[in-house]
Every structure is written in C-alpha cells, then in structure tokens.
Protein backbone atom coordinates (compact mmCIF):
# COMPACT_ATOMS: atom_id res chain seq x y z
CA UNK A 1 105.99 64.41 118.21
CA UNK A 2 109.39 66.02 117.01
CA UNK A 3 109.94 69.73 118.71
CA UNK A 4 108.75 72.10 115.81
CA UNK A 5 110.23 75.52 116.40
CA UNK A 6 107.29 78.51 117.06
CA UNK A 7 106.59 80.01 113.54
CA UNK A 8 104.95 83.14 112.25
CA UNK A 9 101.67 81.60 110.14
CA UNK A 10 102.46 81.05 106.67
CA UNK A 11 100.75 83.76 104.53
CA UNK A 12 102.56 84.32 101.06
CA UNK A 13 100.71 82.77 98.38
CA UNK A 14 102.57 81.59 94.88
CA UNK A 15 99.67 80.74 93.23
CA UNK A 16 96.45 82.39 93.36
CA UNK A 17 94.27 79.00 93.77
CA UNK A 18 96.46 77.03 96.63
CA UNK A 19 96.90 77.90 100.31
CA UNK A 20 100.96 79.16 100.94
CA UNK A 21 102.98 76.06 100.21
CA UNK A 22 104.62 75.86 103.79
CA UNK A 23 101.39 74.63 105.19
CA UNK A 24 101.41 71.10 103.31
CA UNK A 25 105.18 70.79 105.07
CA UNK A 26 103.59 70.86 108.80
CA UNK A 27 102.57 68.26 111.32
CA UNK A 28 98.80 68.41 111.73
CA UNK A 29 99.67 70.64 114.90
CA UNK A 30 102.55 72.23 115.60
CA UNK A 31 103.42 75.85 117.31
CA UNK A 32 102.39 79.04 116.62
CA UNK A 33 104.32 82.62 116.98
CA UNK A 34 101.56 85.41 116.95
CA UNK A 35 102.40 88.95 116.18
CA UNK A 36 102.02 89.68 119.76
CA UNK A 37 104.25 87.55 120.86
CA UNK A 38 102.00 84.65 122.29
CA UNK A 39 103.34 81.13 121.32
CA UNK A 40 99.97 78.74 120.76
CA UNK A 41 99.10 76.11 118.29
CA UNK A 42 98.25 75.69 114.84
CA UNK A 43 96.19 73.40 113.59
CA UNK A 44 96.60 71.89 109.53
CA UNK A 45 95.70 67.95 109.78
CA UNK A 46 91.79 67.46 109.11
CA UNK A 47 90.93 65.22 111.40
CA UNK A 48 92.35 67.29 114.41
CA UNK A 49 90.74 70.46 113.08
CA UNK A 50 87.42 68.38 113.09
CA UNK A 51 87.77 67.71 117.06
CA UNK A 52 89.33 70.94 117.85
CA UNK A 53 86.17 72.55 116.54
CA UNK A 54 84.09 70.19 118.07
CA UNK A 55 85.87 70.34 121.38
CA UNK A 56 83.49 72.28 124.54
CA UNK A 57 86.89 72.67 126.47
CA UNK A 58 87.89 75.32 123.65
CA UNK A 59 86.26 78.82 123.84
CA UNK A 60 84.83 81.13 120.56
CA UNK A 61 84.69 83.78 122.36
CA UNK A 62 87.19 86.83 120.68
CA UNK A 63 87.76 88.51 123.49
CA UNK A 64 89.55 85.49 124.38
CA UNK A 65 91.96 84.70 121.13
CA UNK A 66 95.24 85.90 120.03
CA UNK A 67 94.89 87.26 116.56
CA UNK A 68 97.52 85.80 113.86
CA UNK A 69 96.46 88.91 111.55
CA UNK A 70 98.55 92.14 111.57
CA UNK A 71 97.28 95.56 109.85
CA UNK A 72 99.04 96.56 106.46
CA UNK A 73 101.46 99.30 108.70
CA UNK A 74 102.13 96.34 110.83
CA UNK A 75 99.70 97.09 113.81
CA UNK A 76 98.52 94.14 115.40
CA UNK A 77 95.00 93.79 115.75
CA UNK A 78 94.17 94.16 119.63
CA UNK A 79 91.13 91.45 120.99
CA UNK A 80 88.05 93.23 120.77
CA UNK A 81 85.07 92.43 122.95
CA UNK A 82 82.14 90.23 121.62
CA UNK A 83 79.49 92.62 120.46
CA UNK A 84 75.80 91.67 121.55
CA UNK A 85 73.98 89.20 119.57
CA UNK A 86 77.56 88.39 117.39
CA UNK A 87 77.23 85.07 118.70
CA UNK A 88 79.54 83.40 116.56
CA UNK A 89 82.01 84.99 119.22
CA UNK A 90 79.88 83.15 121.79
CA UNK A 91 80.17 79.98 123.87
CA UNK A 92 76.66 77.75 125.04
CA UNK A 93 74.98 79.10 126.86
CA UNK A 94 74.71 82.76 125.22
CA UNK A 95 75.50 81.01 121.41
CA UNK A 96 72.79 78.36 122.05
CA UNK A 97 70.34 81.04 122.74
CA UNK A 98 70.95 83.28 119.91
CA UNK A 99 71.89 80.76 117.63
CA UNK A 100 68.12 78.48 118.26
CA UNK A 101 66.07 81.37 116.69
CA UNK A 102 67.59 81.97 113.56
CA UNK A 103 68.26 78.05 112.81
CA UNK A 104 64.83 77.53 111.65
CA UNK A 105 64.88 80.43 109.67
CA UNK A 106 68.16 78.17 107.38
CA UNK A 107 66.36 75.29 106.76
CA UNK A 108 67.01 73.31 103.74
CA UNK A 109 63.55 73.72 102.86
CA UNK A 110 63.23 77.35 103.55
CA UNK A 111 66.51 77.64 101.27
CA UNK A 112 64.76 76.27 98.46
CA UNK A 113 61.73 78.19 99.02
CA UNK A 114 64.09 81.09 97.29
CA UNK A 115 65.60 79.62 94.60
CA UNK A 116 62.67 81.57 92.18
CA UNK A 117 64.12 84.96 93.69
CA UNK A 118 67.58 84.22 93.24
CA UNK A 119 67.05 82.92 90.07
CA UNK A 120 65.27 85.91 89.25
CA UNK A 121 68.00 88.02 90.82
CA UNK A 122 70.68 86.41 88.78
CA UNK A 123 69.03 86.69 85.43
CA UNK A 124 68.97 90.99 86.33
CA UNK A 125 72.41 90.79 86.75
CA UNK A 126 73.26 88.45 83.59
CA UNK A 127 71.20 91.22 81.60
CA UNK A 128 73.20 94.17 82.98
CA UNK A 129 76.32 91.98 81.82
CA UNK A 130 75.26 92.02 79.12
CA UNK A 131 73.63 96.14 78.52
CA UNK A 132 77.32 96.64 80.08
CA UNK A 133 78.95 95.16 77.09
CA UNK A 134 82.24 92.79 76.78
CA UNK A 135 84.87 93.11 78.75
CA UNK A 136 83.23 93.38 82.23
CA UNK A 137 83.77 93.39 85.47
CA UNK A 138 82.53 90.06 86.79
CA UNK A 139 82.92 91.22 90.33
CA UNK A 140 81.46 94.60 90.53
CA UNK A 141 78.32 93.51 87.45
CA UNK A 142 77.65 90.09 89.01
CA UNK A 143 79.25 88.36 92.16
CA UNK A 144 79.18 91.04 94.12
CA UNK A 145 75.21 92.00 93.50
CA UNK A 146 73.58 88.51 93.54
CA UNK A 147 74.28 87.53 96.96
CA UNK A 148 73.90 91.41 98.23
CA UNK A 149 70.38 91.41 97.00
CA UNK A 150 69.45 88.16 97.91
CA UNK A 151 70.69 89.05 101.83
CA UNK A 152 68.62 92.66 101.22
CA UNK A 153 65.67 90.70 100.55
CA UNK A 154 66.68 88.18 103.22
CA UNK A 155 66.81 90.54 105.74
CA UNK A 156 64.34 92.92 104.93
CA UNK A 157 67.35 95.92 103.81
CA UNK A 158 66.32 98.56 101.33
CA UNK A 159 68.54 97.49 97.96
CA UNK A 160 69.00 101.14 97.77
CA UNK A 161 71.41 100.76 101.03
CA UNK A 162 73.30 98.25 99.44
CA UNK A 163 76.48 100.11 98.44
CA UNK A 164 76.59 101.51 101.61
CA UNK A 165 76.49 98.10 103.58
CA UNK A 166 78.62 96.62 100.68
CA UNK A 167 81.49 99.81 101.63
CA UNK A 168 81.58 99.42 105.35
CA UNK A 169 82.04 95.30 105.43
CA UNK A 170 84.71 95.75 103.21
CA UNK A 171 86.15 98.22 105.48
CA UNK A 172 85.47 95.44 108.12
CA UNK A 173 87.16 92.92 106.51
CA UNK A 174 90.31 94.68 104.91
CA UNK A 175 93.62 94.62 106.78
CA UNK A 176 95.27 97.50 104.66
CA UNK A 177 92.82 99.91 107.18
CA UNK A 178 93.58 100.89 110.87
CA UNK A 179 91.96 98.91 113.27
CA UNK A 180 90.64 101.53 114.24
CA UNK A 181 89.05 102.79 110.97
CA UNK A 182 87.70 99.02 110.43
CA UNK A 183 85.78 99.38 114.01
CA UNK A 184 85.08 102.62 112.93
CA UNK A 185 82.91 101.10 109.98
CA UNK A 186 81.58 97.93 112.52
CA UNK A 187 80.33 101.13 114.04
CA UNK A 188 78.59 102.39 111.26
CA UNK A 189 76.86 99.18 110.53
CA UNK A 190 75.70 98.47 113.98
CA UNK A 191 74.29 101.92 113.82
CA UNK A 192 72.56 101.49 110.73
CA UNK A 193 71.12 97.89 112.09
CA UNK A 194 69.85 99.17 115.15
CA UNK A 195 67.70 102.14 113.07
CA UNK A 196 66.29 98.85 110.68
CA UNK A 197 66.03 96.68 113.96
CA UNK A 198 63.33 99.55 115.50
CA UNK A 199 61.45 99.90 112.30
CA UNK A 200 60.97 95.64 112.08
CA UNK A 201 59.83 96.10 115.71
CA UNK A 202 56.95 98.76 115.15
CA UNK A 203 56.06 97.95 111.60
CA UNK A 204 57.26 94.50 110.58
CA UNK A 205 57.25 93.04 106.93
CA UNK A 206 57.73 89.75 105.32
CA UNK A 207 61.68 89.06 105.92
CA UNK A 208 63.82 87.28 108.63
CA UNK A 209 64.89 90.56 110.09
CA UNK A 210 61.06 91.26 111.42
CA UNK A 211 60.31 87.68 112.25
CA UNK A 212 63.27 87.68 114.94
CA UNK A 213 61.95 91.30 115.72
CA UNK A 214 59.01 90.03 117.20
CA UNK A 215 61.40 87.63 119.80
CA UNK A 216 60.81 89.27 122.90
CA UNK A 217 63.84 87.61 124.52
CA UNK A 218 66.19 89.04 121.69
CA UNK A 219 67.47 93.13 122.76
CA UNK A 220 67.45 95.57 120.27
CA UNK A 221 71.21 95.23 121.04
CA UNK A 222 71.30 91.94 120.12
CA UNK A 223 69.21 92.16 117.17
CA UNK A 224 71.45 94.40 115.65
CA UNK A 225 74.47 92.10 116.37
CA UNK A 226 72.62 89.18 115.01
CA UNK A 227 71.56 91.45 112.07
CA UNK A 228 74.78 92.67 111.06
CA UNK A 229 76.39 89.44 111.19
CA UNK A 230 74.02 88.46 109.03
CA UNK A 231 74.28 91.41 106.16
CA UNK A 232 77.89 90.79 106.13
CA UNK A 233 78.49 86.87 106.17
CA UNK A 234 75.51 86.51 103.68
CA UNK A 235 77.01 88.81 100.75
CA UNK A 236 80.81 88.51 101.32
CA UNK A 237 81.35 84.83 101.51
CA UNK A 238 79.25 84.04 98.75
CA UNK A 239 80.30 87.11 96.26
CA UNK A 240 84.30 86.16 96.97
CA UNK A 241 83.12 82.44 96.24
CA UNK A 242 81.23 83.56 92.71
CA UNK A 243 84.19 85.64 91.57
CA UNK A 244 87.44 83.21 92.15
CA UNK A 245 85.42 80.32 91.81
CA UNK A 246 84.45 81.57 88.48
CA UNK A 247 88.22 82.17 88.11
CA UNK A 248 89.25 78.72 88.70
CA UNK A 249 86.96 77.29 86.32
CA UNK A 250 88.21 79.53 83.59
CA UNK A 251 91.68 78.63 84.46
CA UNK A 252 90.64 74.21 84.58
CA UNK A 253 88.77 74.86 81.04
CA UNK A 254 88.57 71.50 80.77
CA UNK A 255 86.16 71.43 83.97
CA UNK A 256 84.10 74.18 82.61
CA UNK A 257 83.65 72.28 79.74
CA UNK A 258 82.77 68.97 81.51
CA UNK A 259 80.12 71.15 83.85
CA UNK A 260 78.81 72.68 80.98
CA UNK A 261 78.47 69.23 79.10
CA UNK A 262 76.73 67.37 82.45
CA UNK A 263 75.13 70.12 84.09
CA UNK A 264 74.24 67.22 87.06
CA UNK A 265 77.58 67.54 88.35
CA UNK A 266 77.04 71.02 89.65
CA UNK A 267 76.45 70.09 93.27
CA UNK A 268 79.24 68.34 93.57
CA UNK A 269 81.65 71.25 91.62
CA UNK A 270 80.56 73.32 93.77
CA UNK A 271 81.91 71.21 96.95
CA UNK A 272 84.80 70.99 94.81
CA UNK A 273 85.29 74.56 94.56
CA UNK A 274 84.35 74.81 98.46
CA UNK A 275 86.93 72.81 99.23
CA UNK A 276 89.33 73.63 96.78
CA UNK A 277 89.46 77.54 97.48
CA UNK A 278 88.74 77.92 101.17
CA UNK A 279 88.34 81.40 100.95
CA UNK A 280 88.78 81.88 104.85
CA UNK A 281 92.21 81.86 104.22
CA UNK A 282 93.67 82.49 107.83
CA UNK A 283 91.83 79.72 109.41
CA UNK A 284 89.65 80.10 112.66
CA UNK A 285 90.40 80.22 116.56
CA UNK A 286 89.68 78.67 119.81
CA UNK A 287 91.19 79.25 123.30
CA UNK A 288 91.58 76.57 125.83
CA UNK A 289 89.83 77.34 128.94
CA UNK A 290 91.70 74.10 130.79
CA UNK A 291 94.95 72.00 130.18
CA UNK A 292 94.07 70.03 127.31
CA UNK A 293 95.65 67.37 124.59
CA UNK A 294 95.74 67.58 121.33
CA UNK A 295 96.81 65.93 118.53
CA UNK A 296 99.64 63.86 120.93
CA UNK A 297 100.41 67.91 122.33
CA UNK A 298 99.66 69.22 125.39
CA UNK A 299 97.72 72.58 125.25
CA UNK A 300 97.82 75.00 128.16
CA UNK A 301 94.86 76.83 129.77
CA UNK A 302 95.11 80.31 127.57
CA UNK A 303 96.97 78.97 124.56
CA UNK A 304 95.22 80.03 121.14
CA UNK A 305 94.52 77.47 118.57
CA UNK A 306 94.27 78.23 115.21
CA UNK A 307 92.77 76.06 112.76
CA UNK A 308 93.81 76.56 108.99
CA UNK A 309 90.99 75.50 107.33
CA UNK A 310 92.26 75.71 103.81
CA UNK A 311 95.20 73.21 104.89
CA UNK A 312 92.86 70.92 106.72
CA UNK A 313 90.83 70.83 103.53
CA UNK A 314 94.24 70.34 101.49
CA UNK A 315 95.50 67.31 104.10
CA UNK A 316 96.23 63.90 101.55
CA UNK A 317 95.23 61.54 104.60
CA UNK A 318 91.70 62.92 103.70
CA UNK A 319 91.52 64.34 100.08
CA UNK A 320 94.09 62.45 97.86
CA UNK A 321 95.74 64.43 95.44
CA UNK A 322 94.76 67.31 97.25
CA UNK A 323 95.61 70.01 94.99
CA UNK A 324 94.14 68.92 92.12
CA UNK A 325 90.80 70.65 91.44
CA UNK A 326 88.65 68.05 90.10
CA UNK A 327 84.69 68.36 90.08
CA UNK A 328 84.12 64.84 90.38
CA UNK A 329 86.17 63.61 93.42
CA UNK A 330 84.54 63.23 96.83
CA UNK A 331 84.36 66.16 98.52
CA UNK A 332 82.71 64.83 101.71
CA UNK A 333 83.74 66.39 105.10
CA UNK A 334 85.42 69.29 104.06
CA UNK A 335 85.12 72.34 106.79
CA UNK A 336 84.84 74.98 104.59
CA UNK A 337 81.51 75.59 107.02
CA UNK A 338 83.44 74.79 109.82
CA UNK A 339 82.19 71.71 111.99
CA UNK A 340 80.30 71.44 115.27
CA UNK A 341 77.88 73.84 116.73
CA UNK A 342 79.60 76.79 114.96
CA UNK A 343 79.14 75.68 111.84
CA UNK A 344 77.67 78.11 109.00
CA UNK A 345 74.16 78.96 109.88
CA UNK A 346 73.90 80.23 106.10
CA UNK A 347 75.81 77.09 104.17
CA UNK A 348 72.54 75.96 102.16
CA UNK A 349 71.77 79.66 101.11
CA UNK A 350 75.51 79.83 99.94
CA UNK A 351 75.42 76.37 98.00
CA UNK A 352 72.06 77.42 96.03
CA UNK A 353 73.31 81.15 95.19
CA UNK A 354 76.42 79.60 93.60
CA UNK A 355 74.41 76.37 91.45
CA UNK A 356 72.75 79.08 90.22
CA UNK A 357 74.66 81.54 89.60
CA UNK A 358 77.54 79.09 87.78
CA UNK A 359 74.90 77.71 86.12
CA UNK A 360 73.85 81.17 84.09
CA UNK A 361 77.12 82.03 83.77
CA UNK A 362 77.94 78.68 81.71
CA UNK A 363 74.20 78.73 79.87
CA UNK A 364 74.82 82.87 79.20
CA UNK A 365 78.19 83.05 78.17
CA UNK A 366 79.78 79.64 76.87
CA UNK A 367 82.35 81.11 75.79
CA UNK A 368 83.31 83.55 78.83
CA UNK A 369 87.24 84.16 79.65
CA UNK A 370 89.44 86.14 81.12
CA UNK A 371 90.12 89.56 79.66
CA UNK A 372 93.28 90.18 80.94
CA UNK A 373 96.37 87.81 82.11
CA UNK A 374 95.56 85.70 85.18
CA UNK A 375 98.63 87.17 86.93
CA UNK A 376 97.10 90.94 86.42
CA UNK A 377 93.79 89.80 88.34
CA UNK A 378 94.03 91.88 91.73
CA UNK A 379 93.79 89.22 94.44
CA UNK A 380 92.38 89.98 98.27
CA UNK A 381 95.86 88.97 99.80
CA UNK A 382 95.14 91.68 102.71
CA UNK A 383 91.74 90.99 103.34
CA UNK A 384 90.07 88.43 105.48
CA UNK A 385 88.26 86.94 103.27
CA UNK A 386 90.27 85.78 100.15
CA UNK A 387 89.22 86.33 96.70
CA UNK A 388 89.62 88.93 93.63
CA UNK A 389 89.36 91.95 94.28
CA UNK A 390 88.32 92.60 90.11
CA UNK A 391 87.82 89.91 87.68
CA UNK A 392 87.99 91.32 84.31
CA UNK A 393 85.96 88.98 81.73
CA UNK A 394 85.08 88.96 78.15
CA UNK A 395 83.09 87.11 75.57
C-alpha cells in the first residue's frame, strides 16, 4: 500500500449524525499518531475491522493499549490496569471464564422474558412526559430513565440509587474530567458494587446480580467488576442510543413517518440507526502480542490497533451509499456490537429497550419535534460515548 503519513485520529465532527469526514478519505488501515507519541494502526475498512477483532494474536487487555483519547486540559489518559471481573479488558483464558456465566443470563429468550417490564417501564416514563408538560427534556424525562431502571431491575439495584450510579458513569465516561477524578468515580462505583455484591451473597433475590452471587468460583472482587460493568454498559449505551436516535428520526421526518405508517419495519430501523450512529465514536483497541499482517501491513509486536467502528460501519464496499440513513436498507454485519468473542454480551437487551421505546414515542406523540434548532442541541463531543447531552422536544 502507498506510505500514509502517522496522523492524530480524526475527531471534529461537522455534522452531528456522521463520523468526522477525514475518516471516509483513509485506506482501510493506515498509521496512527497517539497523544503519547506511539505510532500504531488504525483500522476504517469493514472487513479488516471484522478480522482484527476476531484475531487471538491481538490482546483486549487495557493495560496493554495506547489510548487515542486525551482529557479536555490536554492530559493524556495513562493505561490503567484491568480491574477484576472487567473482563471485557480480558484475553481467554480469564475472559472465557467470566464471560461463560453471565452468557446464559443474555439469552434471546431471557431478553424477551422482559419485554412486559420494559414495556411497563416505558409507559411510566411516557406519563411523566407527559405530567411534565411540552417542551421536555427527552433525555433527562425518558432516555436516560428507561434503560437505568430496566438495568436496576436487571441487576437487582435499588431505583432509589439510580442518580447516584447515573452521576458517577458519567463521570467515567466524560473526558472534560481529570483522569484522575474519572477513576476517582470508577472508585466510587466499585465501592458501591462490592456493598450490593455482599448483600446478593447473604440474602439473595430474584435478579442477575444474586444468581452470579451464588458462583462460588466468582470473588467478591470480581463480582463487583462484573457488576459494575454491567450498571454502566446497560444504561449508557442504550439511553445515548434513545436520545440521538430519536434525534435522527426527527431530523429524516420522512422516516418517522414511514415507521410510524409500517410499524413492522422497526427491527430493521433500529439496525439502521445502529449502524448509522455508532455511538462508540472513537472506535475500540487491540495490541499485537506477535509480528503480525494486516490488511497488506505489517504490524509489530506492541503496536496498538484501533478500530473505528463508526467508519467500518460507514465503508461503501459494505453499506452502499453509506451515509444515507435509510430504515429499509440491509443492515447486516454491522459491528456496532463489535464481532468475535468480545462482542456485546447485552446487544438483545439493547435492541428490545429501543423497539419499544421508539415505538411509544411514535404511538404517544405523533407529532413530537424538536423544540429548539438542531444546531443548539448540546452534543457529547468530549465524552466516550457519543450522543446529546439534552434533547429539548415539544408537541
């Protein structure tokens, strides 16, 4: 392939729907400049992301990776070391282990099993909507709460602790924080965790968190890893999905309308949207553990790869017209979810809150728009999940 000079990773978004434009300009791998000065590989091409992730010779483990994200003062973001349990960190053996339990507890089946409570969830939050009176904020009133309480229920949290939780992830996740304040909230969540962990363990109820409780393989320590990974991937992916997912539709009216007109092409709007958004918006990394090739490049032992998932999920050779957000196309092997053994644990639980939710949204308020100019809506540029930060709506 042509030399490609090292590069900082594209961040700067012009539009608040597409990934930054650079991205669709790159070879499916080309070189990477992090902030602390490590030159690896970036990844944009789908069908090399698919293998990369897929690949045994690349490690998960953090401790590992360079980090392409900076803190809003400019501090890079140091490796940390794999907390117990987090084993999404984690290569097999340690990821197989911890992973085996809790893969029964995400069946499709089990999923479904739900779908009453959710529903039920969602119609609480449509009514406070609507006790809260036009204009609203969709983010705080609804996306925010379904998929909080449906993770407290999940999990076996008091709702009453839900702010709390809701506070410190957001802490996690936010890059205008010190690194040290974000690990400073990690803390405060794997505190909290470890307290809920011990009470499943003595007096257990009828939730996920209790049922692994009773492992006796699984430590407390890795309970509370396993746990806390679980509180904050279950509420923030899903909330961030319901709020600018809800914003793209507004914006494509005419595929509100068409979803509201056949509601049987909800499943596949919502892949659409999946696909469309990306909302892990600075990709995933691996670290090669040997001399490897990729993509026609060769990879040395300790170079980082980063994967841009909302590029591979944008490549033409796999989605034509790739920017065009249209609910009917095939959306079949996007990696919003990732791909390979590391794939999202909680992908079925995500796909059901959002039919749902969308689907009371549309039925509840036909006529639902934006309240204020799209450009005003406060986007999650400096987080690491993307999304709105505030989606003011009206009816």
């Amino acid at each position: 392939m042509t030399a490609v000079e090292p590069r900082m990773l594209p961040m700067a978004r012009t539009t608040p729907f597409d990934p930054p434009a650079e991205l669709a300009d790159l070879p499916p791998i080309s070189p990477l400049r992090y902030p602390d000065g490590h030159v690896g590989w970036l990844v944009t091409g789908h069908a090399l992301a698919k293998e990369v992730l897929c690949d045994q010779r690349l490690s998960s483990r953090f401790e590992l990776r360079h980090t392409v994200l900076t803190r809003q003062d400019g501090e890079v973001m140091k490796p940390q070391p794999t907390l117990p349990g987090f084993f999404m960190g984690m290569d097999a053996p340690d990821h197989t282990r911890l992973r085996k339990p809790l893969a029964g507890q995400f069946t499709v089946r089990r999923m479904r099993q739900l779908e009453p409570r959710i529903a039920e969830i969602t119609r609480g939050r449509i009514a406070a909507m609507r006790a809260h009176g036009s204009p609203v904020d969709l983010v705080a009133e609804f996306a925010l709460p379904v998929p909080s309480l449906v993770i407290c229920d999940l999990l076996g949290v008091d709702p009453v602790d839900r702010e709390e939780f809701v506070g410190l992830t957001s802490r996690v996740l936010s890059l205008e924080v010190s690194q040290a304040e974000a690990l400073a909230a990690r803390g405060a969540i794997q505190r909290f965790m470890l307290e809920l962990v011990r009470e499943k363990r003595i007096n257990p109820t009828d939730d996920m968190l209790s049922g692994l409780a009773q492992n006796a393989d699984l430590t407390d320590e890795e309970l509370t890893g396993m746990g806390g990974l679980l509180l904050a991937a279950g509420h923030e992916t899903t909330a961030n999905m319901l709020g600018i997912g809800t914003m793209a539709l507004l914006h494509h009216r005419e595929q509100w309308d068409a979803l509201r007109a056949d509601p049987s092409l909800m499943d596949n709007a919502v892949e659409e949207l999946l696909r469309y958004l990306t909302i892990l918006h600075f990709g995933t990394s691996r670290t090669a553990l040997q001399d490897v090739e990729l993509g026609g490049v060769q990879v040395r032992e300790g170079d980082t790869i980063t994967v841009s998932l909302p590029a591979a999920n944008r490549d033409p050779s796999r989605f034509p017209d790739p920017d065009v957000f249209d609910i009917k196309r095939s959306t079949q092997g996007h990696v919003t979810f990732g791909h390979g053994i590391h794939q999202c644990l909680g992908q079925q639980l995500a796909r059901i809150e959002m039919r749902i939710a969308y689907r009371a949204l549309m039925n509840e308020f036909p006529n639902l728009r934006l309240a204020v100019p799209e450009q005003d809506v406060p986007m999650r540029s400096r987080m690491t999940i993307y999304g709105v930060h505030r989606l003011p709506v009206e009816w």
